[in-house]
C-alpha atoms as a PDB file:
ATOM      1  CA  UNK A   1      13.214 -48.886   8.399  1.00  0.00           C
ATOM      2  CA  UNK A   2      16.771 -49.801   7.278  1.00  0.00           C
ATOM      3  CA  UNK A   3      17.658 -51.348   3.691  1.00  0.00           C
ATOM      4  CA  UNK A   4      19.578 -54.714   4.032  1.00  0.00           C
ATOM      5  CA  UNK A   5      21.131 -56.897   1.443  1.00  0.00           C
ATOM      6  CA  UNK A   6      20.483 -60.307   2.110  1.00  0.00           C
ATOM      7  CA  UNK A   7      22.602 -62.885  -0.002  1.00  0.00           C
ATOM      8  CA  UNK A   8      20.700 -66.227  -0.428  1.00  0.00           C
ATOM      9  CA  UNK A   9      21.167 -69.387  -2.723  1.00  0.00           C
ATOM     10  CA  UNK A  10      19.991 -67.300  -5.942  1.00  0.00           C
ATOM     11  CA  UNK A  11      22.003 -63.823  -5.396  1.00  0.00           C
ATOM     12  CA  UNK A  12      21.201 -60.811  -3.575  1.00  0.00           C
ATOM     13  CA  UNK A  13      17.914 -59.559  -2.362  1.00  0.00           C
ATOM     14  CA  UNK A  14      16.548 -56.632  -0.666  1.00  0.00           C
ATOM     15  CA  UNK A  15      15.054 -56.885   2.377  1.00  0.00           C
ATOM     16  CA  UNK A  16      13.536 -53.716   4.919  1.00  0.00           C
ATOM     17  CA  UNK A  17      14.536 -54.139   8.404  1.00  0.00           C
ATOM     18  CA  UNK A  18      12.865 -52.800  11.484  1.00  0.00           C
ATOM     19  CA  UNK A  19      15.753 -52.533  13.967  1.00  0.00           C
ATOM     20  CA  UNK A  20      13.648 -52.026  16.762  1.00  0.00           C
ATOM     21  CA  UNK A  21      11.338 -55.670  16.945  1.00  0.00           C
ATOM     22  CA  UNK A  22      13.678 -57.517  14.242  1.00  0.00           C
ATOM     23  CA  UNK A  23      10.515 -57.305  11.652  1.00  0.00           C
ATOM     24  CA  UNK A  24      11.763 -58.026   7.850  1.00  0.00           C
ATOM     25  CA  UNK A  25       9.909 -57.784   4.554  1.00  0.00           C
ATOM     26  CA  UNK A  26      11.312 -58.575   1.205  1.00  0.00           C
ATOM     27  CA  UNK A  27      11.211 -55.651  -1.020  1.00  0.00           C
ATOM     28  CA  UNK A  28       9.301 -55.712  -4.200  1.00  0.00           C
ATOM     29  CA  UNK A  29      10.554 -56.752  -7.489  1.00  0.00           C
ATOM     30  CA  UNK A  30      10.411 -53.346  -8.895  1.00  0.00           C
ATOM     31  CA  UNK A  31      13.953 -51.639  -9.623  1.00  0.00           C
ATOM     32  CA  UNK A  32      15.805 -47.916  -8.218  1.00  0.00           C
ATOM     33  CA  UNK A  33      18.578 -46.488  -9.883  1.00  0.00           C
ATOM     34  CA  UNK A  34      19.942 -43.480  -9.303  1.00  0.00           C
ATOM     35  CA  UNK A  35      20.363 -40.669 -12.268  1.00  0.00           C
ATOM     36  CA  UNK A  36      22.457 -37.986 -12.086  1.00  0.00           C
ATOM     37  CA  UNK A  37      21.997 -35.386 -14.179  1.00  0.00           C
ATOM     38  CA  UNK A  38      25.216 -32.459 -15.032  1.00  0.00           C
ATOM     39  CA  UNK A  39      23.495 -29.526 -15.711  1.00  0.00           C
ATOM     40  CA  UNK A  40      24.518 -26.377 -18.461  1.00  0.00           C
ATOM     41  CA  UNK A  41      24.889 -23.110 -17.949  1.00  0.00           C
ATOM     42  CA  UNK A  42      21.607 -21.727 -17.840  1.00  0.00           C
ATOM     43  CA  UNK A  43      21.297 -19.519 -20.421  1.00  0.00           C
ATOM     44  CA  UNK A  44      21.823 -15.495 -20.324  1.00  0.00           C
ATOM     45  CA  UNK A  45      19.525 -12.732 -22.393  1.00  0.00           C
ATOM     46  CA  UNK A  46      21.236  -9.462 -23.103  1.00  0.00           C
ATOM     47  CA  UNK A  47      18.539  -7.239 -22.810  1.00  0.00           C
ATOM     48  CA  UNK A  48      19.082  -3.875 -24.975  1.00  0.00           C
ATOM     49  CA  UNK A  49      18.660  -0.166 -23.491  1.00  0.00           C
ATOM     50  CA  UNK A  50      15.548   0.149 -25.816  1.00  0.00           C
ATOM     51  CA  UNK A  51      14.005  -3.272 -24.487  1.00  0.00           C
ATOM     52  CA  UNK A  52      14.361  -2.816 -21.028  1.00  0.00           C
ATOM     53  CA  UNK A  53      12.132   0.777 -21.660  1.00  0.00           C
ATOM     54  CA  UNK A  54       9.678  -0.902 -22.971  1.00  0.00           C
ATOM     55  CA  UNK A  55       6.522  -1.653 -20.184  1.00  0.00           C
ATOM     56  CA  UNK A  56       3.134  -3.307 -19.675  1.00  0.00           C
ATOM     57  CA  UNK A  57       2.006  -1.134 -16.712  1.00  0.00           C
ATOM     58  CA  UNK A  58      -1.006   1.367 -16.703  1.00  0.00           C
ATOM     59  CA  UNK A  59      -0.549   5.242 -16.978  1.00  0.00           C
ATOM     60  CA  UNK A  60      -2.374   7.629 -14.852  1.00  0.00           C
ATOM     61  CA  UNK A  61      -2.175  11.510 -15.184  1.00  0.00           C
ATOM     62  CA  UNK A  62      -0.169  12.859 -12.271  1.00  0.00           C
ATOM     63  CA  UNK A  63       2.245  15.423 -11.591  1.00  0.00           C
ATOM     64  CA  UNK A  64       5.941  14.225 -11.392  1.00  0.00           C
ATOM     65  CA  UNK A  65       7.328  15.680  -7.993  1.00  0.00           C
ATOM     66  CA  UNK A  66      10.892  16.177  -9.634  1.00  0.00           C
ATOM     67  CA  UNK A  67      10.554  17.421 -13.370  1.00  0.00           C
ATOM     68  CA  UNK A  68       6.726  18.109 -13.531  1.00  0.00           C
ATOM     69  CA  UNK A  69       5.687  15.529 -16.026  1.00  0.00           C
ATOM     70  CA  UNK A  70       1.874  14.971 -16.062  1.00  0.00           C
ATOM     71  CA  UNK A  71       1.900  10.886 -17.122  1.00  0.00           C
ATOM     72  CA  UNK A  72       3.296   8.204 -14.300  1.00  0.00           C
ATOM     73  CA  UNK A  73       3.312   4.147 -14.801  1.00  0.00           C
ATOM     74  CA  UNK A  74       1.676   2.880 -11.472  1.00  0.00           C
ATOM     75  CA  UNK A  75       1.220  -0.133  -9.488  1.00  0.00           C
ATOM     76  CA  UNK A  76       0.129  -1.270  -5.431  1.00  0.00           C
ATOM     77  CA  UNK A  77       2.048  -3.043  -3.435  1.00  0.00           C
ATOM     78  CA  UNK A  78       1.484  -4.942   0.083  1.00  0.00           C
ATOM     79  CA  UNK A  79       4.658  -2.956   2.187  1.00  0.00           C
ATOM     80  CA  UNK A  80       3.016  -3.403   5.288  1.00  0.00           C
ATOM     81  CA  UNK A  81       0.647  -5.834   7.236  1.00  0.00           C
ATOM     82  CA  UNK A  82      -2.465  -7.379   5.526  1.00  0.00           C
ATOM     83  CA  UNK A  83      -5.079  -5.418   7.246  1.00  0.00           C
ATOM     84  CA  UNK A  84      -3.703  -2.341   6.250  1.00  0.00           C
ATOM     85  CA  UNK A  85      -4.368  -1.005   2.792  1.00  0.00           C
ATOM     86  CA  UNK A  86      -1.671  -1.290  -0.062  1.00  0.00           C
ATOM     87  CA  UNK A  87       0.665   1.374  -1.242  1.00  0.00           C
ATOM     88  CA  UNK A  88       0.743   2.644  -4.834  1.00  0.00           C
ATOM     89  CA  UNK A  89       3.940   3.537  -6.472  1.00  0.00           C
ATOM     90  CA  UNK A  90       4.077   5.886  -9.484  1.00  0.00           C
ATOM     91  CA  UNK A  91       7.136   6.198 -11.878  1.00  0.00           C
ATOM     92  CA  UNK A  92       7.220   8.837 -13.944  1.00  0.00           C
ATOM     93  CA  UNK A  93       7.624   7.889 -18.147  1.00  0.00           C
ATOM     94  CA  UNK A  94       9.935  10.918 -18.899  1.00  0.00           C
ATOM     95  CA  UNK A  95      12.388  11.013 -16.047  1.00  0.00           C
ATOM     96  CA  UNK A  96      11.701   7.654 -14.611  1.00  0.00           C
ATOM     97  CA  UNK A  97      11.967   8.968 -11.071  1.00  0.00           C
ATOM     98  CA  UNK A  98       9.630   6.964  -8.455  1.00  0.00           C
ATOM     99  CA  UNK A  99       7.644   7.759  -5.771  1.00  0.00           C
ATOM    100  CA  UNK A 100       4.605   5.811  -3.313  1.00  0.00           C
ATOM    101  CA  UNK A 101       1.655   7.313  -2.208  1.00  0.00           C
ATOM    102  CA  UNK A 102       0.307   6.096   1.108  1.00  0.00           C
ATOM    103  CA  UNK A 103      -3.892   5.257   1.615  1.00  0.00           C
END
């Protein structure tokens, strides 16, 4: 369908026009506009060193493969296809050094 202004006796109408059989239908009496919108900057958060340390992730004890540390944040992850099981990532809370352990 193709939007045509019609002008008759009392203005402008709008009219939908099939251009393939000729078939027109006056368009309702409801009104379009068109908003546009300018958009801000979206805003920035610093985030300080001591913020960004902080965590919601679960501990588990296990031995840190670089300094020896016996406490590691954890979490699974979906690396390969969905029939085969997850792998679990550790990071260690003193050195923050990170490593996956394969099922």
């Amino acid at each position: 369908m193709k939007l045509k202004q019609i002008k008759s006796e009392k203005g402008f109408s709008i009219t939908y026009l099939c251009e393939n059989c000729g078939y027109t239908n006056k368009a309702g009496k409801s009104v379009t506009q068109a908003v546009t919108e300018e958009l801000g900057t979206p805003s920035i958060k610093v985030v300080s060193e001591k913020e960004s340390k902080l965590t919601t992730l679960p501990t588990i004890k296990v031995e840190c493969p670089k300094c020896g540390n016996n406490e590691a944040m954890w979490w699974l992850l979906q690396t390969r296809s969905g029939d085969e099981p997850p792998t679990q990532f550790y990071r260690c809370t003193k050195c923050n050094h990170t490593w996956r352990s394969y099922s």
